[in-house]
Protein backbone atom coordinates (compact mmCIF):
# COMPACT_ATOMS: atom_id res chain seq x y z
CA UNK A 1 82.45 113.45 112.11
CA UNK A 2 84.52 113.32 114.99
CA UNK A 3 86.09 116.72 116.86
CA UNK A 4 89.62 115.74 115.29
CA UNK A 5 90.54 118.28 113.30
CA UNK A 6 93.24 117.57 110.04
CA UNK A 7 95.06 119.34 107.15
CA UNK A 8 93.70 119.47 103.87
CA UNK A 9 94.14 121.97 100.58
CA UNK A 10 91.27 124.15 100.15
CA UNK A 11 90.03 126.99 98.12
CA UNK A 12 87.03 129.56 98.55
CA UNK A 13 87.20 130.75 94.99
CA UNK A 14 87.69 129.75 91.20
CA UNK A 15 91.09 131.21 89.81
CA UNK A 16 94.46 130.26 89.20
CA UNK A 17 96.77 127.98 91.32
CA UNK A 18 97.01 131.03 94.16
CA UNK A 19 93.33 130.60 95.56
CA UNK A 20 94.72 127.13 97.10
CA UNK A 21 95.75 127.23 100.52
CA UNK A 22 95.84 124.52 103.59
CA UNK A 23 93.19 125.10 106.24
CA UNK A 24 91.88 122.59 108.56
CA UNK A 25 88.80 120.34 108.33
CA UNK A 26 87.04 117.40 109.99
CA UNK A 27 88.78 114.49 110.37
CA UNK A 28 86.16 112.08 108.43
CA UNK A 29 84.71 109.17 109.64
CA UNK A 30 84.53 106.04 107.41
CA UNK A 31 80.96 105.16 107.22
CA UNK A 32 80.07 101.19 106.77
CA UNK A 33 81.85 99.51 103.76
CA UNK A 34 84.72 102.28 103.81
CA UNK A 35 88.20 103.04 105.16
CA UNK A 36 90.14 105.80 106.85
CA UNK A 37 93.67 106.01 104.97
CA UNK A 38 96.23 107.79 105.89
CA UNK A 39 97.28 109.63 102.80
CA UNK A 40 100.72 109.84 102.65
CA UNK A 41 100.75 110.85 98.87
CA UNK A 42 98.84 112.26 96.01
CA UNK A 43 99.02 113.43 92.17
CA UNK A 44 97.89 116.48 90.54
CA UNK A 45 95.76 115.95 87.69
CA UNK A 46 94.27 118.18 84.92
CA UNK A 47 90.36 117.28 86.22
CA UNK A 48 91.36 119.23 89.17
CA UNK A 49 92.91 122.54 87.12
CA UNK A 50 89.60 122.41 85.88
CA UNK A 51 87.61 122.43 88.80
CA UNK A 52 89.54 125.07 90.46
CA UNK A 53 89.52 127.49 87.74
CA UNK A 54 85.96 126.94 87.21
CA UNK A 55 86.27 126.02 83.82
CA UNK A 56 83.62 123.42 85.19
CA UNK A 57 81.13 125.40 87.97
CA UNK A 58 77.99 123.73 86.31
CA UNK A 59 79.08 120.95 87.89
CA UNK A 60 80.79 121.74 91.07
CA UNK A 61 78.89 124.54 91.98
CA UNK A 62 78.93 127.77 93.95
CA UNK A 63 79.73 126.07 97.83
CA UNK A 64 82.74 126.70 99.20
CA UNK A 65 85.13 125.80 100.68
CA UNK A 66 86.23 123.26 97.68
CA UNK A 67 89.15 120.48 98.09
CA UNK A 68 91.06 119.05 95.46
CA UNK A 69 92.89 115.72 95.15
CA UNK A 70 91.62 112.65 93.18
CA UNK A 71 94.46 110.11 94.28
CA UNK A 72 96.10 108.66 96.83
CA UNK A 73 98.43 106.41 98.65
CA UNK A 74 98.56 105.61 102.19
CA UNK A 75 98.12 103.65 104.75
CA UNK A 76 94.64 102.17 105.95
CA UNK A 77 93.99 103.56 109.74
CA UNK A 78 90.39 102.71 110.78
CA UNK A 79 87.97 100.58 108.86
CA UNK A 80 83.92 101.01 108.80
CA UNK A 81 81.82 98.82 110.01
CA UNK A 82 81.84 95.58 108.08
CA UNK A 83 84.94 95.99 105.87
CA UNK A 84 87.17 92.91 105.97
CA UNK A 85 89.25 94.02 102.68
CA UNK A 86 92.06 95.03 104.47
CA UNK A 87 93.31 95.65 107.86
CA UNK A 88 94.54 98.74 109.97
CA UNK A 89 98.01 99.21 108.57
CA UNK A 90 97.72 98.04 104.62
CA UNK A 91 99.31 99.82 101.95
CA UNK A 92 96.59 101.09 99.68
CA UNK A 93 96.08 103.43 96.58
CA UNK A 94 93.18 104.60 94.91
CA UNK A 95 91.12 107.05 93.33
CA UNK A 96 88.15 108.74 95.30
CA UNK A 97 84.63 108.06 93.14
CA UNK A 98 83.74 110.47 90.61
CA UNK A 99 80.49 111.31 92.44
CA UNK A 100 82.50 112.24 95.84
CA UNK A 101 84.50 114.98 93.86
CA UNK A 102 87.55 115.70 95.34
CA UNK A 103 89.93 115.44 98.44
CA UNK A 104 92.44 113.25 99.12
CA UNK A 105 95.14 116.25 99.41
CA UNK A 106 94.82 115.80 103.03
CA UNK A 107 95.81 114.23 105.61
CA UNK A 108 93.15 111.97 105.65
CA UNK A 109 90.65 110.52 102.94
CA UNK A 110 88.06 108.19 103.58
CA UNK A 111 87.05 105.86 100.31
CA UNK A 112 84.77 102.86 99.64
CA UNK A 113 86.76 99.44 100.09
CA UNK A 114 86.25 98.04 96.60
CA UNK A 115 87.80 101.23 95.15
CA UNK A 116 91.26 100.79 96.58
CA UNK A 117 94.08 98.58 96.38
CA UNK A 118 97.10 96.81 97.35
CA UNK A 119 100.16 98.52 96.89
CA UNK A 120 102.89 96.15 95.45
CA UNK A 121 105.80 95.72 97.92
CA UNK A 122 108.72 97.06 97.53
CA UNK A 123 106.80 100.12 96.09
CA UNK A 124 107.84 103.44 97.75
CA UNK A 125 104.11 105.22 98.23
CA UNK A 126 105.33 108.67 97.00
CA UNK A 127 106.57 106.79 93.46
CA UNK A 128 103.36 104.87 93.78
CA UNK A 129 101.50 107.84 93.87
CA UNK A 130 102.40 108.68 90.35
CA UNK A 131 99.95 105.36 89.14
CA UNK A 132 96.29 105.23 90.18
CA UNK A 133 95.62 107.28 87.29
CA UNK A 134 97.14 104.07 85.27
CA UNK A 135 93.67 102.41 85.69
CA UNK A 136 92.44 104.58 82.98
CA UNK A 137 94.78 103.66 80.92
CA UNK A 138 94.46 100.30 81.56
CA UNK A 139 90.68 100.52 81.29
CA UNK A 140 91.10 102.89 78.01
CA UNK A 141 93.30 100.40 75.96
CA UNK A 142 92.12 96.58 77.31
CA UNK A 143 87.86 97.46 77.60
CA UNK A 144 87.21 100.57 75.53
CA UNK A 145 89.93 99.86 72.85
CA UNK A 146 90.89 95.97 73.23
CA UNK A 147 94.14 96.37 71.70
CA UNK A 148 95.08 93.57 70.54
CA UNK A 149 99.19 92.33 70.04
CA UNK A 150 100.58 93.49 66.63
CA UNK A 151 98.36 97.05 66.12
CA UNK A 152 99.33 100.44 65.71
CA UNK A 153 98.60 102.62 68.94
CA UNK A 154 98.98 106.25 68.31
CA UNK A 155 98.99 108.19 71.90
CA UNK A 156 98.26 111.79 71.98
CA UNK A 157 99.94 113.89 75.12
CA UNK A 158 102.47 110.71 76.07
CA UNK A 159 104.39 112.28 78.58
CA UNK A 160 101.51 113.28 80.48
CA UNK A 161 100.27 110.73 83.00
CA UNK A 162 97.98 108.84 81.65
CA UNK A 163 100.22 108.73 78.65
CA UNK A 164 103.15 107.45 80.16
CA UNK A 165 100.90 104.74 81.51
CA UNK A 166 99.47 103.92 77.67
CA UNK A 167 102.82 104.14 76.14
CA UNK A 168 104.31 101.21 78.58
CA UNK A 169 100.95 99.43 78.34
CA UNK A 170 100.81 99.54 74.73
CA UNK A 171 104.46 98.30 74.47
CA UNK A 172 103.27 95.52 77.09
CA UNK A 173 100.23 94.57 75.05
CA UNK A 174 102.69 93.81 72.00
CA UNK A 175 101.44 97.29 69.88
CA UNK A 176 103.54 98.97 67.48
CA UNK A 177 103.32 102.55 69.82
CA UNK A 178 103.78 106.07 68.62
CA UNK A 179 104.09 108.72 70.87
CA UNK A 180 102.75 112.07 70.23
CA UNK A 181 104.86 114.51 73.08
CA UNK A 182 107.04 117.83 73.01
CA UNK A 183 110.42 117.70 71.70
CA UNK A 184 111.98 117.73 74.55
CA UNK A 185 110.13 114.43 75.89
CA UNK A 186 110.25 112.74 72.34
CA UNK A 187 113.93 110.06 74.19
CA UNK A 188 112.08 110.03 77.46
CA UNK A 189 108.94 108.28 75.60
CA UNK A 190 110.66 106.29 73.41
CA UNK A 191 112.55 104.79 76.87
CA UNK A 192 109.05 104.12 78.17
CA UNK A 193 108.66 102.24 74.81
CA UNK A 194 107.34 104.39 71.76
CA UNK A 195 108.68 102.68 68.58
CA UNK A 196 108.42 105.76 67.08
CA UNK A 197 107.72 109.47 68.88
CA UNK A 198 106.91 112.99 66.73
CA UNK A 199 106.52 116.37 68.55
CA UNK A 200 102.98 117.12 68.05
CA UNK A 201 103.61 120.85 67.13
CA UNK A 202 105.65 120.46 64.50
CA UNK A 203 104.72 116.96 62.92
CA UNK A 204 101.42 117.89 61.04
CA UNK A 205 98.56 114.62 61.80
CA UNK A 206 98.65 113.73 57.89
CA UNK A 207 102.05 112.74 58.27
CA UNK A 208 101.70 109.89 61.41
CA UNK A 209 99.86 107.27 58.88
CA UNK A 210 96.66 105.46 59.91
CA UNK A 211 96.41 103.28 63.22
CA UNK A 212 93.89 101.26 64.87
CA UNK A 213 93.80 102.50 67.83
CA UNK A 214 93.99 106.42 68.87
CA UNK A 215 94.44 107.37 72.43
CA UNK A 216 93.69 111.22 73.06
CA UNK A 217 94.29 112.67 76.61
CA UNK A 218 93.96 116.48 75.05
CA UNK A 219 90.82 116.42 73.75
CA UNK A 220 91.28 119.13 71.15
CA UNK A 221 91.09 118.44 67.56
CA UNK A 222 89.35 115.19 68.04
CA UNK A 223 87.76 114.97 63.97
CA UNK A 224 91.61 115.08 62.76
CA UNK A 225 93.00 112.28 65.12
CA UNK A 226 89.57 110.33 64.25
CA UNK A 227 90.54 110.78 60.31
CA UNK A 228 93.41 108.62 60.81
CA UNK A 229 92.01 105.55 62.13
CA UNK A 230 92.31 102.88 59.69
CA UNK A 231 89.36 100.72 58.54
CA UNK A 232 88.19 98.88 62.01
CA UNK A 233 90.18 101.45 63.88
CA UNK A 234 89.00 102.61 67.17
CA UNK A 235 89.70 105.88 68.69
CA UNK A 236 89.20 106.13 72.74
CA UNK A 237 89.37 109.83 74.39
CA UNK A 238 89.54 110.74 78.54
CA UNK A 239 89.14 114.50 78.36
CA UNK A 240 86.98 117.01 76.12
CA UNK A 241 88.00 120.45 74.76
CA UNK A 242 86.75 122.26 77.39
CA UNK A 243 86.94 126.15 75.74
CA UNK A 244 84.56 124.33 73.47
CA UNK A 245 82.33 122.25 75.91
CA UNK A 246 78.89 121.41 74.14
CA UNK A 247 80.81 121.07 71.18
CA UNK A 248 83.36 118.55 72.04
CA UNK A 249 80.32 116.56 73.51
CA UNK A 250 78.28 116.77 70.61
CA UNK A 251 80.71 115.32 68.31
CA UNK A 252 81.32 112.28 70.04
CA UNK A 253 77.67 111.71 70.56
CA UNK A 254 77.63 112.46 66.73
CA UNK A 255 80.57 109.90 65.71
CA UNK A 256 78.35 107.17 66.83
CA UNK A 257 76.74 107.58 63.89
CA UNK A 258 79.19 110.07 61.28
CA UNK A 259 82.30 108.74 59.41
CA UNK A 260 85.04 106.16 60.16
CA UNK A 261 84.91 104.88 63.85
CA UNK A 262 83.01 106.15 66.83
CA UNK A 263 85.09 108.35 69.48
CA UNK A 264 84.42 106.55 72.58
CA UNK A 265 84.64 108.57 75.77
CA UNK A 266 84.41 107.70 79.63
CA UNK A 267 85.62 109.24 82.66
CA UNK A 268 88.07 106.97 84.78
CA UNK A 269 86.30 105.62 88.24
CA UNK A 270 88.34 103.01 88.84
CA UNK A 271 87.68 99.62 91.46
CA UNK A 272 89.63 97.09 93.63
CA UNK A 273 89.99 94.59 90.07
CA UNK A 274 91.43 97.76 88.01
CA UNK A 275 93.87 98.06 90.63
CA UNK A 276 94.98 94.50 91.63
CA UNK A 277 95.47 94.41 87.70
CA UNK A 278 97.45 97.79 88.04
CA UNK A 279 99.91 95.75 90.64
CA UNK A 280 100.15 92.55 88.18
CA UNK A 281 101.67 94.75 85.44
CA UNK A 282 103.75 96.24 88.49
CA UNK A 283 104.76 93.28 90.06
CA UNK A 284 105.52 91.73 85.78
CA UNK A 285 107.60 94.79 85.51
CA UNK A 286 105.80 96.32 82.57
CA UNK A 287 104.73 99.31 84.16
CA UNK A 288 106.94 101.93 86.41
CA UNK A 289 105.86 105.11 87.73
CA UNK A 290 106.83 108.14 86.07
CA UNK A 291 107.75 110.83 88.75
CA UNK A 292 109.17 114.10 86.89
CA UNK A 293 108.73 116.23 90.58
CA UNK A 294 108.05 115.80 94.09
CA UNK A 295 106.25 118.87 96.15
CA UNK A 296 105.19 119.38 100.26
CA UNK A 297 101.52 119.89 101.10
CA UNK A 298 102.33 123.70 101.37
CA UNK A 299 103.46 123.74 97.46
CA UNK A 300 100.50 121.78 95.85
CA UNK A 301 99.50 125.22 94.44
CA UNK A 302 103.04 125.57 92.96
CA UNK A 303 101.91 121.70 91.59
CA UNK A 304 99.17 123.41 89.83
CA UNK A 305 101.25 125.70 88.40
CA UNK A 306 103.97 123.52 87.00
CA UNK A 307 100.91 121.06 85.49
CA UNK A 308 99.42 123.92 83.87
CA UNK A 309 102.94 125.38 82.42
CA UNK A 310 102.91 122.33 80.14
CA UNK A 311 105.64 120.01 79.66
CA UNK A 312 105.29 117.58 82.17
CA UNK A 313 107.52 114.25 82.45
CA UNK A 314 104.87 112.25 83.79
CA UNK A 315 103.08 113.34 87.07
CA UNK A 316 103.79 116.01 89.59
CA UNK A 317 103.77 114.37 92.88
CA UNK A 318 102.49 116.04 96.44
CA UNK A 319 103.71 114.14 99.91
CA UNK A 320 101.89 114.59 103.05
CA UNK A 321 104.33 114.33 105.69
């Protein structure tokens, strides 16, 4: 650590979005193999609602003061000792590694090389800022799924943003897409590329038909989105019901072996190849960001707030000016 000092969002207690506040920490140091980036945006994403709630404390514990931020774009300014990957000025996103937790809402954030990436020019970073998550949606339909040209993809939660992501990548990929989203979202998904979109609260499951592929970023009601899988169907989820914890986990461990298709599950921890094929389907113009707000540092609790109100278009976006 050096004696720099540098802003970052912190809280020294689980509860709602008003425990959040911006103190000042240690500028970090990148260690051998890492960078310093200047963050200059990131996203607010339901892991962290978790975390600061404490919905999740078995894993991240009783020490405090906690950060949150997953994301990030910026620009690189120092490198660690033997990282030739990029140079002191580079545009970069990425996603911190699910082992360092979180804390890229800051001014600074230092991450490994190989899990960052080029930005695509042209790219403004606070729009950018809105896709790093895409990698799990890339991951989640080409390795865990392999969607394949011609299938049905149902996603579940498409105007959220990983579902944005899935909906243009699933249009991209040549699937027939449906779009599970709010009524008021139904025309925005269907202009990201849903051939067909249902609001999930009034459409009952039975109705949508059978698909091969089901993407779920809710994570609730997993055996009824797994019943309509059709024969060779595969049914990929990124979150678990977490007011029923052991539970959730226990049926996907159990589908392995139970019924039509196994529920395969993984947490996104995305590297540089995830993200130079993020900027490919940039660059190809078959992925945009989806940026429904913009917030300062100072409002990323009111950024919790609006992500936990429901209804997002997208992601909410925080600058650090």
């Amino acid at each position: 650590m050096t004696d720099r000092t540098m802003k970052a969002v912190l809280f020294d207690r689980y509860g709602d979005p008003g425990v959040l506040y911006v103190g000042r920490v240690p500028q970090p140091v990148p260690a051998p193999g890492e960078v310093l980036v200047r963050v200059r945006a990131f996203s607010v994403n339901g892991g962290e609602l978790a975390a600061r709630s404490g919905k999740v404390r078995l894993l991240t514990g009783r020490k405090f003061p906690q950060r949150v931020g997953l994301d990030f774009t910026g620009e690189v300014a120092a490198l660690g000792a033997g990282t030739t990957a990029f140079a002191v000025g580079d545009r970069v996103w990425g996603v911190v590694a699910r082992t360092a937790g979180f804390g890229t809402a800051a001014e600074y954030v230092t991450v490994a090389a190989d899990r960052a990436g080029p930005v695509p020019d042209g790219l403004d970073l606070v729009d950018a800022a809105a896709l790093p998550v895409a990698t799990t949606a890339v991951t989640a339909l080409r390795d865990k799924a392999a969607l394949r040209p011609g299938e049905r993809l149902l996603v579940r939660g498409a105007a959220g943003g990983v579902g944005t992501t899935a909906v243009q990548l699933g249009h991209a990929y040549g699937a027939e897409v449906t779009a599970l989203a709010r009524a008021a979202n139904l025309g925005f998904v269907r202009g990201l590329g849903a051939a067909h979109a249902f609001d999930h609260r009034t459409v009952p499951p039975a109705e949508l038909g059978r698909f091969d592929v089901v993407l779920d970023t809710v994570g609730t009601d997993l055996p009824t989105f797994r019943r309509l899988l059709a024969p060779g169907g595969r049914m990929v989820t990124i979150t678990f019901d977490l007011t029923r914890l052991v539970a959730s986990l226990g049926y996907i461990a159990a589908s392995a072996a139970h019924g039509r298709g196994r529920v395969r599950a993984f947490s996104g921890n995305p590297k540089r190849t995830d993200f130079d094929d993020l900027a490919r389907h940039v660059a190809e113009g078959k992925l945009r960001p989806a940026v429904d707000k913009v917030f300062s540092l100072a409002e990323t609790a009111a950024a919790h707030r609006a992500l936990e109100a429901g209804g997002v278009r997208g992601k909410y976006v925080v600058r650090v000016d």
